[in-house]
C-alpha atoms as a PDB file:
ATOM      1  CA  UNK A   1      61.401  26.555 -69.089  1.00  0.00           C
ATOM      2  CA  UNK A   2      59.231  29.307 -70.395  1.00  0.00           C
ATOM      3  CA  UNK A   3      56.134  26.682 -70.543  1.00  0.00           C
ATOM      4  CA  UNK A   4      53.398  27.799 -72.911  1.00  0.00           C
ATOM      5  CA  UNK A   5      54.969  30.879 -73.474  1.00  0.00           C
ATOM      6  CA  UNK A   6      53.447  30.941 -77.206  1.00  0.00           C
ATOM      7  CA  UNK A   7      50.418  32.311 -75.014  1.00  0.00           C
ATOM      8  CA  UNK A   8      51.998  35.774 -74.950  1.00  0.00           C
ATOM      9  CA  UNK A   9      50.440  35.733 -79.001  1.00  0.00           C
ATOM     10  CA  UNK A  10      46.956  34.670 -78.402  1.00  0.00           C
ATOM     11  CA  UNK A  11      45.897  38.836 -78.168  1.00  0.00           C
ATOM     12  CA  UNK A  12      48.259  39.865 -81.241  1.00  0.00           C
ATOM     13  CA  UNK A  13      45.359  40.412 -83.816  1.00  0.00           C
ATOM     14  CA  UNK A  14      43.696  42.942 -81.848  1.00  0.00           C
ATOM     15  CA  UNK A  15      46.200  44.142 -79.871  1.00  0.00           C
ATOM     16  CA  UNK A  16      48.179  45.150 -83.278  1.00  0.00           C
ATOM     17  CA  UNK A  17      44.650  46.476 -84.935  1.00  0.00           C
ATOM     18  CA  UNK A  18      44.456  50.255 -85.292  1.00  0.00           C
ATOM     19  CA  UNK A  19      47.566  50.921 -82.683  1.00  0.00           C
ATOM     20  CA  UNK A  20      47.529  54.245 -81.759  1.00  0.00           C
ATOM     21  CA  UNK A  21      49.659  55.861 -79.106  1.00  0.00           C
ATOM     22  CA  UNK A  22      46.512  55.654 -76.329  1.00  0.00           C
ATOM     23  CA  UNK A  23      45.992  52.245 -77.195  1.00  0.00           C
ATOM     24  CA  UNK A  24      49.330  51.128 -77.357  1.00  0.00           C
ATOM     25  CA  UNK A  25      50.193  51.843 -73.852  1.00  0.00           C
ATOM     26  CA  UNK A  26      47.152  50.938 -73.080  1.00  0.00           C
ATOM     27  CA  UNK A  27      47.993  46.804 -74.707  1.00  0.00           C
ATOM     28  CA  UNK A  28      51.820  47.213 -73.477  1.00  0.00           C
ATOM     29  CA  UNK A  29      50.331  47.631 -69.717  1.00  0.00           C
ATOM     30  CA  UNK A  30      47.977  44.727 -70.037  1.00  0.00           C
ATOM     31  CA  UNK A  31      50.412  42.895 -71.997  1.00  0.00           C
ATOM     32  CA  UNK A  32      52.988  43.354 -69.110  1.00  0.00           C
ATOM     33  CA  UNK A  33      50.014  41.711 -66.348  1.00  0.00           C
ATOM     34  CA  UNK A  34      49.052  39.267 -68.038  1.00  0.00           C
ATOM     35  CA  UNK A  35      52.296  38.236 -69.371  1.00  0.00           C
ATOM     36  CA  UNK A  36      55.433  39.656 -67.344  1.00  0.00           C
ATOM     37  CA  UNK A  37      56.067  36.564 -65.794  1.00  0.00           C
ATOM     38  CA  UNK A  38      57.449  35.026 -68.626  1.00  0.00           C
ATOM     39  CA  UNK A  39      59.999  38.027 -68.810  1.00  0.00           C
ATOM     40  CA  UNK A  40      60.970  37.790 -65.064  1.00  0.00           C
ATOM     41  CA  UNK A  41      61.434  34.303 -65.506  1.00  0.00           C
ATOM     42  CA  UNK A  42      64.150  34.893 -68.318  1.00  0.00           C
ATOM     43  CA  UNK A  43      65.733  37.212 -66.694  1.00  0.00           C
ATOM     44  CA  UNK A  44      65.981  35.227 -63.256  1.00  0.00           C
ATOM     45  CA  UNK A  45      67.619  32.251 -65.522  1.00  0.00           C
ATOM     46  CA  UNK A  46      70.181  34.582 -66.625  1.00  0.00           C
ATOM     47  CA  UNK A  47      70.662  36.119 -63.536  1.00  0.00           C
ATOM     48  CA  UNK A  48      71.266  32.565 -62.019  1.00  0.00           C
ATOM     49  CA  UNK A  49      73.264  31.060 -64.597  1.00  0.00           C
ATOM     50  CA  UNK A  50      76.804  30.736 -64.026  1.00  0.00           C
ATOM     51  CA  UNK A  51      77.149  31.137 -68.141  1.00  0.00           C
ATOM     52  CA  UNK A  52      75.233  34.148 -69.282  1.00  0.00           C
ATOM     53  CA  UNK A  53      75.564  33.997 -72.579  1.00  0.00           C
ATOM     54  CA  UNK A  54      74.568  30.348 -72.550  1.00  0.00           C
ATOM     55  CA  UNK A  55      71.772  30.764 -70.852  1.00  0.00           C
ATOM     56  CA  UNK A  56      70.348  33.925 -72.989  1.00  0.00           C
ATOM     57  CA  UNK A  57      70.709  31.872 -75.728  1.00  0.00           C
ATOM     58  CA  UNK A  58      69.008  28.818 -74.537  1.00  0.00           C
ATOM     59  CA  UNK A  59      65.867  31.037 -73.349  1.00  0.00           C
ATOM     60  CA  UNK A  60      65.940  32.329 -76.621  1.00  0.00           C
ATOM     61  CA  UNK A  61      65.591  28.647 -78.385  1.00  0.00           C
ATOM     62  CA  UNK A  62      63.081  27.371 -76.176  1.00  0.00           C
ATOM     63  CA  UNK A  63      61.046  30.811 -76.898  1.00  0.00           C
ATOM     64  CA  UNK A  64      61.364  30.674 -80.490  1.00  0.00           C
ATOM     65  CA  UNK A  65      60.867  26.926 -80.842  1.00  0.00           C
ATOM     66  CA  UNK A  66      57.968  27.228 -79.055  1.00  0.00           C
ATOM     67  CA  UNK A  67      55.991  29.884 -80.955  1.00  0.00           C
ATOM     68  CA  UNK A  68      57.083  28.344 -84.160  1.00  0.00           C
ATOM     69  CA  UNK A  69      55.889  25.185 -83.312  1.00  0.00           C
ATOM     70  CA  UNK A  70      52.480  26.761 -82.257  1.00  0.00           C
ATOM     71  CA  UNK A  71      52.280  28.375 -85.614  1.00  0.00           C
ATOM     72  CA  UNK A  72      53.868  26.190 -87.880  1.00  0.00           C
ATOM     73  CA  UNK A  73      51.072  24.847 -90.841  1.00  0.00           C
ATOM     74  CA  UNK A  74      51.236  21.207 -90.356  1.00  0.00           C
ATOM     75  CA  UNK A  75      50.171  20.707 -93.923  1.00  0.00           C
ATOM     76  CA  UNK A  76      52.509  22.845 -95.481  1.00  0.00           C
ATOM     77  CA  UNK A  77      55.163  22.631 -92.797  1.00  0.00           C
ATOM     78  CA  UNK A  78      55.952  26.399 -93.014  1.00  0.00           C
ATOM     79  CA  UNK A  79      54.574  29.671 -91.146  1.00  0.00           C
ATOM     80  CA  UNK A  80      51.491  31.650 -93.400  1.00  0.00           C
ATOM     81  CA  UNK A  81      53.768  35.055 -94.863  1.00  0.00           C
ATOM     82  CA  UNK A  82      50.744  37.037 -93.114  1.00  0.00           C
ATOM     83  CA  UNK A  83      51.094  35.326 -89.530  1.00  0.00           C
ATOM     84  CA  UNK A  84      54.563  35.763 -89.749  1.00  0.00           C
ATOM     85  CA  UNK A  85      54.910  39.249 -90.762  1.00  0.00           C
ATOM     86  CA  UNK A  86      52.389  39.551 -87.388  1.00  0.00           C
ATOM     87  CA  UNK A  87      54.613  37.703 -85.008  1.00  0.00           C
ATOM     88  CA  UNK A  88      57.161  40.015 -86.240  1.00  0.00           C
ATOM     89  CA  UNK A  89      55.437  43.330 -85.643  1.00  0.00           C
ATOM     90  CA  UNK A  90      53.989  41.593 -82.495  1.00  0.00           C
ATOM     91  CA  UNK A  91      57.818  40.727 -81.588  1.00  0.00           C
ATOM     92  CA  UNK A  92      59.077  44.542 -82.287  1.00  0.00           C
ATOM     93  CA  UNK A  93      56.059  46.279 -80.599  1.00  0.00           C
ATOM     94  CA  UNK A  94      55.804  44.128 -77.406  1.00  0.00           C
ATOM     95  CA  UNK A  95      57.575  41.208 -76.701  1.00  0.00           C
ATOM     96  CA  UNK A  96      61.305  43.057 -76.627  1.00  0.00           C
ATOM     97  CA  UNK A  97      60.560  46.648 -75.442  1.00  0.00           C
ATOM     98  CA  UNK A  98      58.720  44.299 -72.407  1.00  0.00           C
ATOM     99  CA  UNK A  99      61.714  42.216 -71.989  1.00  0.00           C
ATOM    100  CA  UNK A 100      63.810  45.761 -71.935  1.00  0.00           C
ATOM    101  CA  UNK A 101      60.896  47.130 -69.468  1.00  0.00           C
ATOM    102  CA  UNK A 102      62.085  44.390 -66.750  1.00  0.00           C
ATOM    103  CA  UNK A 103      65.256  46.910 -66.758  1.00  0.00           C
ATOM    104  CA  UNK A 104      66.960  43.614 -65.536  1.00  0.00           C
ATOM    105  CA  UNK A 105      71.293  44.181 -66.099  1.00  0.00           C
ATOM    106  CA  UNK A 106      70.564  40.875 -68.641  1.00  0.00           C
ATOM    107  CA  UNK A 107      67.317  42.221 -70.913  1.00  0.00           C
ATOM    108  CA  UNK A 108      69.613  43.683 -73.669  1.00  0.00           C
ATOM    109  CA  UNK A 109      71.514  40.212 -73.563  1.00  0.00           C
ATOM    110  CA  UNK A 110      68.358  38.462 -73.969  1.00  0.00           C
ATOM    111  CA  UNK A 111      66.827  40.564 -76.535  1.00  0.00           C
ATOM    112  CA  UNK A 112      69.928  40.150 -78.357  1.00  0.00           C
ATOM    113  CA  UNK A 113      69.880  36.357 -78.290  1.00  0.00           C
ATOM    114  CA  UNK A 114      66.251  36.182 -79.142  1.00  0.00           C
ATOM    115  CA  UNK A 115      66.587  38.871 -82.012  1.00  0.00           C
ATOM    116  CA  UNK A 116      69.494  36.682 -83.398  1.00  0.00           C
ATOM    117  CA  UNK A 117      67.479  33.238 -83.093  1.00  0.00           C
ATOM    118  CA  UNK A 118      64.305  34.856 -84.230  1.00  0.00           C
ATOM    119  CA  UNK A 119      65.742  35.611 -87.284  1.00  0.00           C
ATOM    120  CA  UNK A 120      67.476  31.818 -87.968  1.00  0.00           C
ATOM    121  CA  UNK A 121      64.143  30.121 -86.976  1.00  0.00           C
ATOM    122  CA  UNK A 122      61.772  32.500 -88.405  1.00  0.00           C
ATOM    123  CA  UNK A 123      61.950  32.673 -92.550  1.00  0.00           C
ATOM    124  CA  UNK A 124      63.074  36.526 -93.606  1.00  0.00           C
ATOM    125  CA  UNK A 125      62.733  37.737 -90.063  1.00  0.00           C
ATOM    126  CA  UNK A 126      65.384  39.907 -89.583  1.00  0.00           C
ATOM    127  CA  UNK A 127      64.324  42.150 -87.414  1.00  0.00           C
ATOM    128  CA  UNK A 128      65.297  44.791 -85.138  1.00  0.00           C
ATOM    129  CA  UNK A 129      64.259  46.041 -81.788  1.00  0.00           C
ATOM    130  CA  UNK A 130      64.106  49.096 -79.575  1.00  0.00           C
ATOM    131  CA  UNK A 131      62.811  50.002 -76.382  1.00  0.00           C
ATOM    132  CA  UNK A 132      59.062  50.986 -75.049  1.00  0.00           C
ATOM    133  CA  UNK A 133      59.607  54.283 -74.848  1.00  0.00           C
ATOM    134  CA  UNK A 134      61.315  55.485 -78.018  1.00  0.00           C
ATOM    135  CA  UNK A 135      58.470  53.273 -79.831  1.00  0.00           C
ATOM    136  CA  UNK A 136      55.919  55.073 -77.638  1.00  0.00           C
ATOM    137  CA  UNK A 137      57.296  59.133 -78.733  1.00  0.00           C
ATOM    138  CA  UNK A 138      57.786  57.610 -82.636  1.00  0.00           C
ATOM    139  CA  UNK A 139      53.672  57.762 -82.119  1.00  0.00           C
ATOM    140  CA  UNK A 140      51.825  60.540 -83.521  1.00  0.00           C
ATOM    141  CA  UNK A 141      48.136  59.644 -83.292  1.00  0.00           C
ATOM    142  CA  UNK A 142      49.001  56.523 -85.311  1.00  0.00           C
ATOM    143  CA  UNK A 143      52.374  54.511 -85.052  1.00  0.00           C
ATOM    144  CA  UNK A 144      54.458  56.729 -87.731  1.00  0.00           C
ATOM    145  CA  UNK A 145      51.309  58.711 -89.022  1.00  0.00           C
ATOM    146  CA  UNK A 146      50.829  55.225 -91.295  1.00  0.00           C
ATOM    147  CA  UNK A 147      48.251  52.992 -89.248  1.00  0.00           C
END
């Protein structure tokens, strides 16, 4: 399930640099190519599960398991505060507004899962999503006016 799907973060540095409205639709689309299988596969193993809720929360153990494992020091045995505060942006401004994108009747179950787990696996991680488009008007030139 979801095999290498860690890959989705190999473009996070410069796809988070200087985000500006232009260039963030500009990632999400690419992003979405490159990357929208992984999100069609989640959704198919919810849509073919006869446990829903099981099966949004396995995807969103294998996904989270995955990329910590990819990211994890093995010296230290713990995710660099920097990295992590990058998977977490990288989580908020793609990953779930492309998992709500699939407009699949399961996305909001899965986001919900992997929001939940992300924040267990992940140390001070509690994040929050929305969806593409009300990240795409919050936008000015820069994300917020702050970037």
């Amino acid at each position: 399930m979801l095999d290498h799907v860690e890959k989705i973060f190999a473009d996070m540095k410069p796809m988070m640099k200087k985000l500006k409205k232009a260039s963030y639709k500009v990632n999400m689309e690419a992003f979405i190519e490159n990357h929208g299988h992984y999100f069609r596969e989640m959704t198919e193993y919810t849509e073919n599960a006869s446990d829903k809720e099981t099966a949004a929360k396995e995807l969103a153990v294998d996904f989270t398991d995955k990329v910590y494992d990819a990211y994890v020091s093995p010296k230290k045995g713990k995710i660099d505060s920097a990295v992590q505060t990058d998977l977490n942006f990288f989580m908020i401004y793609y990953v779930f507004p492309a998992i709500l994108l699939t407009e699949h009747d399961d996305a909001k179950l899965i986001a919900d899962h992997l929001c939940s787990r992300w924040g267990e696996k992940f140390k001070n991680s509690k994040i929050q999503y929305t969806d593409y488009d009300s990240l795409y008007v919050s936008f000015r030139e820069k994300i917020f006016g702050i970037f």
